[in-house]
N, C-alpha and C. Protein backbone atom coordinates (compact mmCIF):
# COMPACT_ATOMS: atom_id res chain seq x y z
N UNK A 1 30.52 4.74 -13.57
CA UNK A 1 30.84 5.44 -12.35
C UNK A 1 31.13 4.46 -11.22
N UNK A 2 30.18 3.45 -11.41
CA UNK A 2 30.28 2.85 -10.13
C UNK A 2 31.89 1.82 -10.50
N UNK A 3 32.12 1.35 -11.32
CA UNK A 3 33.62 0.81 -11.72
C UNK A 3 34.47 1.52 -11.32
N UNK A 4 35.06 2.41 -11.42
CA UNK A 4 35.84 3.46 -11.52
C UNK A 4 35.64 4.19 -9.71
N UNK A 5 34.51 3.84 -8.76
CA UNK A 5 34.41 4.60 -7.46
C UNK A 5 35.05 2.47 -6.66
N UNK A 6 35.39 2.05 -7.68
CA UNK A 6 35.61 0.31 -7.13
C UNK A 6 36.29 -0.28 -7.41
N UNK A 7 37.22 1.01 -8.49
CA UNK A 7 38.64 0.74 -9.05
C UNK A 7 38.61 -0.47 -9.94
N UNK A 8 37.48 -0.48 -10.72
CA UNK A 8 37.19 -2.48 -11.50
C UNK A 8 37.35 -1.81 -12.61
N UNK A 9 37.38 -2.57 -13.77
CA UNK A 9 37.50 -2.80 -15.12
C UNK A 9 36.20 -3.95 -15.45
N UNK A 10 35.22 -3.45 -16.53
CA UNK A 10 34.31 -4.34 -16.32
C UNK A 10 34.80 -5.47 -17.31
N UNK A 11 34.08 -6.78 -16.68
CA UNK A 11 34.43 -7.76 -17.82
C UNK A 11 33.64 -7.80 -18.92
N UNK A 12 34.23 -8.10 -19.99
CA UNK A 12 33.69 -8.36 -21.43
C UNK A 12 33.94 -9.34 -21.74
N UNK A 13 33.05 -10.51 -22.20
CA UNK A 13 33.22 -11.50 -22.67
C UNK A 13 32.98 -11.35 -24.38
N UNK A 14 34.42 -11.68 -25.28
CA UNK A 14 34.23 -11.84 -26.26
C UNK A 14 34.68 -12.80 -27.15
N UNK A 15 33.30 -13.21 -28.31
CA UNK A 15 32.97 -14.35 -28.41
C UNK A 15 33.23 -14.31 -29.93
N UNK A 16 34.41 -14.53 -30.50
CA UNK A 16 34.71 -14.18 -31.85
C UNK A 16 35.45 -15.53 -32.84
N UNK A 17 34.99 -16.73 -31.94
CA UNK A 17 35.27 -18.33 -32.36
C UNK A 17 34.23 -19.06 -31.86
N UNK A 18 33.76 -19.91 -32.37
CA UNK A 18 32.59 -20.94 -31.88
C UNK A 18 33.13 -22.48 -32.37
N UNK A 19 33.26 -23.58 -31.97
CA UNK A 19 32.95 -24.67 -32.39
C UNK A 19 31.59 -25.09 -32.20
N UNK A 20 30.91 -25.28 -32.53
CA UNK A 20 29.50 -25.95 -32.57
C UNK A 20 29.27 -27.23 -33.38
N UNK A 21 27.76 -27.45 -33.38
CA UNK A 21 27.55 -28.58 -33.68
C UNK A 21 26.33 -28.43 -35.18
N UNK A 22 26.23 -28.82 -36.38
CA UNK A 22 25.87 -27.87 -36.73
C UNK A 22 24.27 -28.74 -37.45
N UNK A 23 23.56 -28.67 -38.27
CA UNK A 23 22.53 -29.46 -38.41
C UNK A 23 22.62 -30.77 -38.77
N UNK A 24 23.78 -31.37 -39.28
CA UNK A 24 24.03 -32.78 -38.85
C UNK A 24 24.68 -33.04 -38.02
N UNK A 25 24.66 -32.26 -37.10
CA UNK A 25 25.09 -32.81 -36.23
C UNK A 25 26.83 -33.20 -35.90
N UNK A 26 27.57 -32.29 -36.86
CA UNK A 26 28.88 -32.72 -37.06
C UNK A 26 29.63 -31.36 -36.60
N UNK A 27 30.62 -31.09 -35.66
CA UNK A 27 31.21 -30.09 -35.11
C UNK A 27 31.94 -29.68 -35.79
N UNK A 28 31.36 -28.30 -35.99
CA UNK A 28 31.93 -27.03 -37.15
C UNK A 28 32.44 -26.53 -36.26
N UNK A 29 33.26 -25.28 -37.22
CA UNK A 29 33.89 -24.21 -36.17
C UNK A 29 33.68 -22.57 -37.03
N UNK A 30 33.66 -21.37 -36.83
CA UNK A 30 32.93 -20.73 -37.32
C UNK A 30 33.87 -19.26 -36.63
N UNK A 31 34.30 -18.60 -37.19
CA UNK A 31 34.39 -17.22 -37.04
C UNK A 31 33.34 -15.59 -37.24
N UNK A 32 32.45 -16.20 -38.36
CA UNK A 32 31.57 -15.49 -39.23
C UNK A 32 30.78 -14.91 -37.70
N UNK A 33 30.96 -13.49 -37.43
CA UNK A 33 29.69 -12.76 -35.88
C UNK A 33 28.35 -13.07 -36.61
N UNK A 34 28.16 -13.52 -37.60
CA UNK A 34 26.47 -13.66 -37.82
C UNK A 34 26.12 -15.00 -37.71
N UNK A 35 26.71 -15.75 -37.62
CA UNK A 35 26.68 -17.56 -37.41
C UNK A 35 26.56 -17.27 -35.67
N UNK A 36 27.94 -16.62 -34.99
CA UNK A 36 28.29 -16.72 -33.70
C UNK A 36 26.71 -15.96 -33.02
N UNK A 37 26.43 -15.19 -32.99
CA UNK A 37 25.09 -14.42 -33.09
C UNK A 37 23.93 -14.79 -32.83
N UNK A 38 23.74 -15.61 -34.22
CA UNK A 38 22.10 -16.63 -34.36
C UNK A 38 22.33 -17.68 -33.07
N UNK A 39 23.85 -18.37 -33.40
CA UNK A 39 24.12 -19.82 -32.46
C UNK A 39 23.59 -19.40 -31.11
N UNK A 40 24.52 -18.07 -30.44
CA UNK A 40 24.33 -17.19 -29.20
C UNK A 40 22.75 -17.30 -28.99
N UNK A 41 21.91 -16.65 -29.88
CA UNK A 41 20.61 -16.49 -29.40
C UNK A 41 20.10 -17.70 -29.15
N UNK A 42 20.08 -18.61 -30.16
CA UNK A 42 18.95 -19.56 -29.95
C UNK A 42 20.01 -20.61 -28.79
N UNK A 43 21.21 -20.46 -28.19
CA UNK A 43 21.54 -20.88 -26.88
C UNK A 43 20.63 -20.71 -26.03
N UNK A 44 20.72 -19.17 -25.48
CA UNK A 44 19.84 -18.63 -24.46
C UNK A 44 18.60 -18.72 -24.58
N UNK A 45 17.95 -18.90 -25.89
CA UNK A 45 16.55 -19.67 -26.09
C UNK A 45 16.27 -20.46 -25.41
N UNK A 46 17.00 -21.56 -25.68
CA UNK A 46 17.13 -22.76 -25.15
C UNK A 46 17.44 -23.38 -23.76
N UNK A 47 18.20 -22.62 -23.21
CA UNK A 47 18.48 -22.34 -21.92
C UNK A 47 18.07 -22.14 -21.18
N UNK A 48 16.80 -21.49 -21.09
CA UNK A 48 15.73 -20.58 -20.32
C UNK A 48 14.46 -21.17 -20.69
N UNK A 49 14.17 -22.03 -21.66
CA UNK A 49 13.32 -22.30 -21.74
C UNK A 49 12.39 -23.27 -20.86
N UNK A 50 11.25 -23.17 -20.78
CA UNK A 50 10.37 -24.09 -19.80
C UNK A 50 10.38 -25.37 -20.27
N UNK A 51 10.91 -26.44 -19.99
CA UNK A 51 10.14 -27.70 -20.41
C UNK A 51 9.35 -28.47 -19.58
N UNK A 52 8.21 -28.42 -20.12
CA UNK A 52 7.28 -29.53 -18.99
C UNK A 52 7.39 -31.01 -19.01
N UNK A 53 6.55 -31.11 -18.10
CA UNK A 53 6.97 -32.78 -17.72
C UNK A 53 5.96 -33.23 -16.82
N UNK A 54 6.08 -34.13 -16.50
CA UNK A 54 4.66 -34.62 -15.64
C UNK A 54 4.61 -33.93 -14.08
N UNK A 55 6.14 -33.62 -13.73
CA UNK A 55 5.76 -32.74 -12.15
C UNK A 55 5.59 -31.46 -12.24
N UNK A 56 5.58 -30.73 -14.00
CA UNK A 56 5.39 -29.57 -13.80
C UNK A 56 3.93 -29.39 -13.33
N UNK A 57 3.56 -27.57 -12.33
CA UNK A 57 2.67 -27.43 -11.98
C UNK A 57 1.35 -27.48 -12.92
N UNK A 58 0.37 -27.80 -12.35
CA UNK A 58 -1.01 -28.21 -13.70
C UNK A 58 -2.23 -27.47 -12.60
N UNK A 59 -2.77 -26.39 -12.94
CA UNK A 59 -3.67 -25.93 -12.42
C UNK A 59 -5.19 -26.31 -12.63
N UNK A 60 -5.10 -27.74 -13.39
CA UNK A 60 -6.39 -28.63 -13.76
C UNK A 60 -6.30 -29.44 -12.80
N UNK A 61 -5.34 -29.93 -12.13
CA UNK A 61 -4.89 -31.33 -11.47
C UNK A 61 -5.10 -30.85 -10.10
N UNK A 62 -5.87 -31.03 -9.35
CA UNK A 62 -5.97 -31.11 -7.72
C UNK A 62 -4.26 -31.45 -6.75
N UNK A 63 -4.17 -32.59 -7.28
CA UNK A 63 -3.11 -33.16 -6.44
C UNK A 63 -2.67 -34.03 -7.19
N UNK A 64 -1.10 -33.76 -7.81
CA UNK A 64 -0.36 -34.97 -8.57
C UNK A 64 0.16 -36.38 -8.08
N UNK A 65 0.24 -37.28 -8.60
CA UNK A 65 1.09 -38.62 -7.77
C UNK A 65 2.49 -38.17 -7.40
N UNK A 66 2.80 -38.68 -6.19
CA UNK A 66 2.22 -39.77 -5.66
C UNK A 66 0.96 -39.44 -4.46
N UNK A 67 0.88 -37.80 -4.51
CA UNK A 67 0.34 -36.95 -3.56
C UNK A 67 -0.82 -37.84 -3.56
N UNK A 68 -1.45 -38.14 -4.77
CA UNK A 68 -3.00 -38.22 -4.63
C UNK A 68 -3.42 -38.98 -3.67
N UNK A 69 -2.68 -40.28 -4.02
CA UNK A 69 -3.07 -41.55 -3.21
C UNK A 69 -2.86 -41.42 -1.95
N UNK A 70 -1.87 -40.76 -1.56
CA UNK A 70 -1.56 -40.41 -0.14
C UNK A 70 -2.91 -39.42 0.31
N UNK A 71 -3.04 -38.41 -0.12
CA UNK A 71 -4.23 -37.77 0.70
C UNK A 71 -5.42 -37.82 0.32
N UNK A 72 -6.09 -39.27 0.26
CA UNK A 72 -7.26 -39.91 -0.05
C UNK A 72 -7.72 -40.13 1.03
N UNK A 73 -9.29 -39.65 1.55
CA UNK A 73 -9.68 -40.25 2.82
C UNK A 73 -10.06 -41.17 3.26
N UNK A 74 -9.76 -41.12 4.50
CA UNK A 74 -9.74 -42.75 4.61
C UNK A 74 -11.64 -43.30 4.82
N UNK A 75 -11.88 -44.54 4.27
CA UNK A 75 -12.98 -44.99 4.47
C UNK A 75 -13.49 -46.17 5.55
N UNK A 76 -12.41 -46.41 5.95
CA UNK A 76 -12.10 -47.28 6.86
C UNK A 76 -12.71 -46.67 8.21
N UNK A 77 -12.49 -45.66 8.32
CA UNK A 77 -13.06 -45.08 9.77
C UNK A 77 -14.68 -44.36 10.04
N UNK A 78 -15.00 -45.04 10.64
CA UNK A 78 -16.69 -44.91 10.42
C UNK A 78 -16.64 -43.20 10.89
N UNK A 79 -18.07 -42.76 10.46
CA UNK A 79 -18.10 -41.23 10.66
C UNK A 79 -18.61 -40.66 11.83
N UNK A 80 -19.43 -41.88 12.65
CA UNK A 80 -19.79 -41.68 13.87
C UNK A 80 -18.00 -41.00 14.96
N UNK A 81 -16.91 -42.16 14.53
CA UNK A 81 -15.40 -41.86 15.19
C UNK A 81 -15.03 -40.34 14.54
N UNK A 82 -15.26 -39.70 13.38
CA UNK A 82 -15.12 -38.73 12.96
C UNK A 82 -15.58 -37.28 13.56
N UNK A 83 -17.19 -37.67 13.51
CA UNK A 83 -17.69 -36.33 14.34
C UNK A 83 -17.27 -36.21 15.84
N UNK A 84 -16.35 -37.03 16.35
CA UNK A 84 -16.61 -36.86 17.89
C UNK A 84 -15.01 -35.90 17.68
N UNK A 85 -14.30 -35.58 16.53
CA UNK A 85 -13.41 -35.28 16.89
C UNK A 85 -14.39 -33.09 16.63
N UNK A 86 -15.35 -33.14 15.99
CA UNK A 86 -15.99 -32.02 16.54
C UNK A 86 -16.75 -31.30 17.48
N UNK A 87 -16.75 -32.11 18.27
CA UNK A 87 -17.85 -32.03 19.58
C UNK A 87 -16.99 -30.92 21.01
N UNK A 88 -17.68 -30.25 21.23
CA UNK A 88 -17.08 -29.04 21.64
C UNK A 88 -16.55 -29.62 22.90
N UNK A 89 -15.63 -29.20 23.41
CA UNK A 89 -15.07 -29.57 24.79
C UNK A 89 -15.36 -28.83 26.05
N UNK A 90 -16.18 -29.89 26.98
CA UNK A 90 -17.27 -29.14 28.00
C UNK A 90 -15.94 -28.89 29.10
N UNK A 91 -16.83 -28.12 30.14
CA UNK A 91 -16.33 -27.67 30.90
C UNK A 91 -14.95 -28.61 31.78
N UNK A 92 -16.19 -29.79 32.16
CA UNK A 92 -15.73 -30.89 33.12
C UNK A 92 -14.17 -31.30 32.23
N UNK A 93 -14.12 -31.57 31.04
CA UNK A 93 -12.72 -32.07 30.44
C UNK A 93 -11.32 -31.34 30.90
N UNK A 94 -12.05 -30.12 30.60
CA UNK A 94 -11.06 -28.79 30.52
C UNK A 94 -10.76 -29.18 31.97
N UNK A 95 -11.02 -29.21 33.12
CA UNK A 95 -11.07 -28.78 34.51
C UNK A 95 -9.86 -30.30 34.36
N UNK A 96 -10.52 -31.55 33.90
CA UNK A 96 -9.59 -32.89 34.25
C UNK A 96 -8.03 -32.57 33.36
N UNK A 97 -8.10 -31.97 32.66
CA UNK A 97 -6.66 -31.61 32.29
C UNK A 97 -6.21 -30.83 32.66
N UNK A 98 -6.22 -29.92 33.24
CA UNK A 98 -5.98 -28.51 33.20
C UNK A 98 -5.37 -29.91 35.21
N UNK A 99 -5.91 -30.38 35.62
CA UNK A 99 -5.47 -30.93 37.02
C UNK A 99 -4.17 -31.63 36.94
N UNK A 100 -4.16 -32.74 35.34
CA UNK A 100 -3.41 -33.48 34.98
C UNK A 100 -2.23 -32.97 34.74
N UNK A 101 -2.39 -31.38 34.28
CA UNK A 101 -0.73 -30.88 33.81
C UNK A 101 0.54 -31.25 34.56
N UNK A 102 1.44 -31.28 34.03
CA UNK A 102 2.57 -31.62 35.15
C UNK A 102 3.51 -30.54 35.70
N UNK A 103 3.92 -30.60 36.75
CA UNK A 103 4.43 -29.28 37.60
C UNK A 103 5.74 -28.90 37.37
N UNK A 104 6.45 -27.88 37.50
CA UNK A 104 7.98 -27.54 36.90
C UNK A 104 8.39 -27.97 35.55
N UNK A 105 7.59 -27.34 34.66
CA UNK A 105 7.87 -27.47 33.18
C UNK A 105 8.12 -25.82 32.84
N UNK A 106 8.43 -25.85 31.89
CA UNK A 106 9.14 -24.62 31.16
C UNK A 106 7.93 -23.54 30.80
N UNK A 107 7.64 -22.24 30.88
CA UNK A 107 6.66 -21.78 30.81
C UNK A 107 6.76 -21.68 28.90
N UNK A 108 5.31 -21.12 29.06
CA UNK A 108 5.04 -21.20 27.13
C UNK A 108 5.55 -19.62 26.61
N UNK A 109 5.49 -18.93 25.63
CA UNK A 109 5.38 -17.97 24.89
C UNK A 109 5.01 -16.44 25.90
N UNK A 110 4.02 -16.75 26.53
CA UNK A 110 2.44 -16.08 27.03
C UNK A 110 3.13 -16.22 29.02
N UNK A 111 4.67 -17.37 29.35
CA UNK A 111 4.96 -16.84 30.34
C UNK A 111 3.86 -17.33 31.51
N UNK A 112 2.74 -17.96 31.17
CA UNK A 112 2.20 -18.64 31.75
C UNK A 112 2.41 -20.47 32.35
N UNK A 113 3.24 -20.54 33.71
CA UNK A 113 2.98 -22.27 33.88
C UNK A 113 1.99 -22.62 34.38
N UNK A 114 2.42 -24.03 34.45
CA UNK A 114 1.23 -24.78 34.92
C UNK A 114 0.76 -24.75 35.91
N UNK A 115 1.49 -24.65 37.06
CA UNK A 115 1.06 -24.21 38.43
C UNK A 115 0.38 -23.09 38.72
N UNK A 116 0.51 -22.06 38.09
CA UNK A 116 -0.41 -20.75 37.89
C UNK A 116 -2.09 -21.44 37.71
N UNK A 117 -1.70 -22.02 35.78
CA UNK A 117 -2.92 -22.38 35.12
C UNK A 117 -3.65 -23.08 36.25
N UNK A 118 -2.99 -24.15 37.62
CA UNK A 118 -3.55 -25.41 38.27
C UNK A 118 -4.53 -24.11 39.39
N UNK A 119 -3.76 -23.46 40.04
CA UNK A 119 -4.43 -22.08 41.20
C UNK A 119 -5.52 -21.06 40.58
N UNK A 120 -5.71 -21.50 39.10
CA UNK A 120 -6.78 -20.56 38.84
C UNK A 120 -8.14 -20.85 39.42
N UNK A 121 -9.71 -19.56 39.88
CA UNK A 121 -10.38 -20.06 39.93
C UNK A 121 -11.42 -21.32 39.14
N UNK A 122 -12.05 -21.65 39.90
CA UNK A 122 -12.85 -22.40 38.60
C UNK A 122 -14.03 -21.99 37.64
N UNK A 123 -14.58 -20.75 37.77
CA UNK A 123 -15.48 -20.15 37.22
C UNK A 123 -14.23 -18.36 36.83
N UNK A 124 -14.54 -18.47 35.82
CA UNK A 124 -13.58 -17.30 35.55
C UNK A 124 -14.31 -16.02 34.30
């Protein structure tokens, strides 16, 4: 229906000669639809098939190379420099940046600038 509302003719591909290659490996040629057939299937076998390899995905493996080495932590940086990046941010910081912003910049998302953010009270 839908051919015919699209004025098409559907295509047919037909496959009634093969040259191939055949178990030694020496290029036959073949008319026989039951040779053309088997050859056909185990094409698309083959075709579609998964082959793995070392970047295929491995749901044993955390992180493959060269990933690994790259996101190894670092030991170099003592842990005392580490925790300070958790330490909550007091009031007084907030207040020294929030002064530092710079004036006539583009407002954000939220339509809020900086000059607003600078005129807010300080207890809110």
């Amino acid at each position: 229906m839908l051919n015919s509302i699209l004025d098409q003719k559907p295509n047919i591909i037909k496959i009634d000669r093969l040259i191939y290659n055949d178990d030694n490996n020496v290029k036959s040629f073949t008319t026989d639809p039951e040779v053309i057939e088997s050859i056909a299937i185990e094409h698309f076998k083959k075709i579609s098939a998964i082959i793995p390899s070392d970047r295929s995905y491995n749901p044993n493996i955390t992180l493959r190379q060269p990933w690994h080495d790259i996101y190894q932590p670092f030991t170099h940086i003592p842990l005392s420099e580490i925790n300070k990046l958790i330490v909550p941010i007091t009031l007084e910081e907030l207040q020294i940046n929030i002064k530092d912003l710079p004036n006539n910049k583009a407002t954000g998302p939220n339509n809020i600038s900086n000059e607003i953010i600078k005129k807010l009270p300080q207890q809110m």
